[in-house]
Protein backbone atom coordinates (compact mmCIF):
# COMPACT_ATOMS: atom_id res chain seq x y z
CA UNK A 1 1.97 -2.45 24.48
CA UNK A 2 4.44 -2.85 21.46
CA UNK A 3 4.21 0.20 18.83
CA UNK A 4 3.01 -0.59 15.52
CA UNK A 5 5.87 0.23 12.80
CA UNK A 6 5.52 2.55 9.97
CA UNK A 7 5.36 0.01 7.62
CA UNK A 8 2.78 -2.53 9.19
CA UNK A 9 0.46 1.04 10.07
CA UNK A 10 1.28 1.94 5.87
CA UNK A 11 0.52 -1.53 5.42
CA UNK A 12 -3.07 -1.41 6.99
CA UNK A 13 -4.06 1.57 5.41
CA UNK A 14 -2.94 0.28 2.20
CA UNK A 15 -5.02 -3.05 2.45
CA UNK A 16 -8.19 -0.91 3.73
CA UNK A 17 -8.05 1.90 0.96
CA UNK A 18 -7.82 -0.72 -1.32
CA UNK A 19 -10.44 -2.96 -0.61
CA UNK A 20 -12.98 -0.04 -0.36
CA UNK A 21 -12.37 0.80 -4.03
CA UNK A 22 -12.61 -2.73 -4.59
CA UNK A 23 -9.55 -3.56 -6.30
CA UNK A 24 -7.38 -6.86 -6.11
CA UNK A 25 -3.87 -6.72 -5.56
CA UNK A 26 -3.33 -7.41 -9.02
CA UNK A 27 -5.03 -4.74 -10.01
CA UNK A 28 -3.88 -2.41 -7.49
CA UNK A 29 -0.67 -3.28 -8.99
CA UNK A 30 -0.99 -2.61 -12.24
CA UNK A 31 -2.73 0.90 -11.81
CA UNK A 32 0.43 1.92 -9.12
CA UNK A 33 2.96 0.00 -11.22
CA UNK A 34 1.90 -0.56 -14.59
CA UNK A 35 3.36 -4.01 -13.98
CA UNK A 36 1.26 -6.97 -12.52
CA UNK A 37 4.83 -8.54 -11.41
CA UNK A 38 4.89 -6.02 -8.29
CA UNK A 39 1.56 -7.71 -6.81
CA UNK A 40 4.35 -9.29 -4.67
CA UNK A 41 5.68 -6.01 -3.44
CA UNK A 42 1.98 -4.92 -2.45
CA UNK A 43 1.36 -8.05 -0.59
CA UNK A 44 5.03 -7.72 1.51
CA UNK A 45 4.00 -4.00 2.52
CA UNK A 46 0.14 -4.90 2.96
CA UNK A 47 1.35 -7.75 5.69
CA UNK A 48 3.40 -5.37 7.36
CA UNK A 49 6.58 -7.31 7.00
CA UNK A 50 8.50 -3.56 5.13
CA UNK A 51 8.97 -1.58 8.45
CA UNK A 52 10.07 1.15 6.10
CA UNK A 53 9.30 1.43 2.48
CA UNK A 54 11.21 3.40 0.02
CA UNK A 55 9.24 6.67 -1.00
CA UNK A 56 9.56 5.10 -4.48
CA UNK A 57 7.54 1.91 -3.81
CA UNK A 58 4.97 3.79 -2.00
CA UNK A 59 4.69 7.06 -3.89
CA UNK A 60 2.95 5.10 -6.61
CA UNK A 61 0.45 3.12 -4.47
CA UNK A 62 -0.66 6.72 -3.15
CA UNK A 63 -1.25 8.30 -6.07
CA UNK A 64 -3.34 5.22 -7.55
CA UNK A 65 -5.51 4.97 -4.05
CA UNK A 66 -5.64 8.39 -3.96
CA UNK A 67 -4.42 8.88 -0.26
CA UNK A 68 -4.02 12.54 1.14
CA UNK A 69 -2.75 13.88 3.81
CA UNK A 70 -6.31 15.31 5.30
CA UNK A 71 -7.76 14.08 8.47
CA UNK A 72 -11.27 13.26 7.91
């Protein structure tokens, strides 16, 4: 069984988070971002193909879906 990366696993839970508050990419990118131009950026690490992002292109993304660090 091959292990799933960091990335593609940040990816998921990216993708998932984001369609429960039912936001677009777009939009996802311009609340993390303040710039619709990163939408690429979201759809790279959302696809899994970043096996490991830079704190600074996620940090935003998990302040704007509001992702902790709590099991629940």
């Amino acid at each position: 069984m091959k292990k799933q990366s960091f990335g593609a696993a940040l990816g998921a839970l990216i993708k998932q988070k984001r369609t429960i508050l039912g936001l677009t990419q777009l939009q996802l990118s311009e609340d993390a971002y303040q710039s619709p131009s990163k939408v690429r950026r979201i759809s790279e690490l959302e696809s899994g193909t970043v096996a490991n992002p830079h704190p600074k292109t996620i940090d935003p993304l998990i302040v704007a879906l509001k992702i902790s660090d709590e099991v629940t």
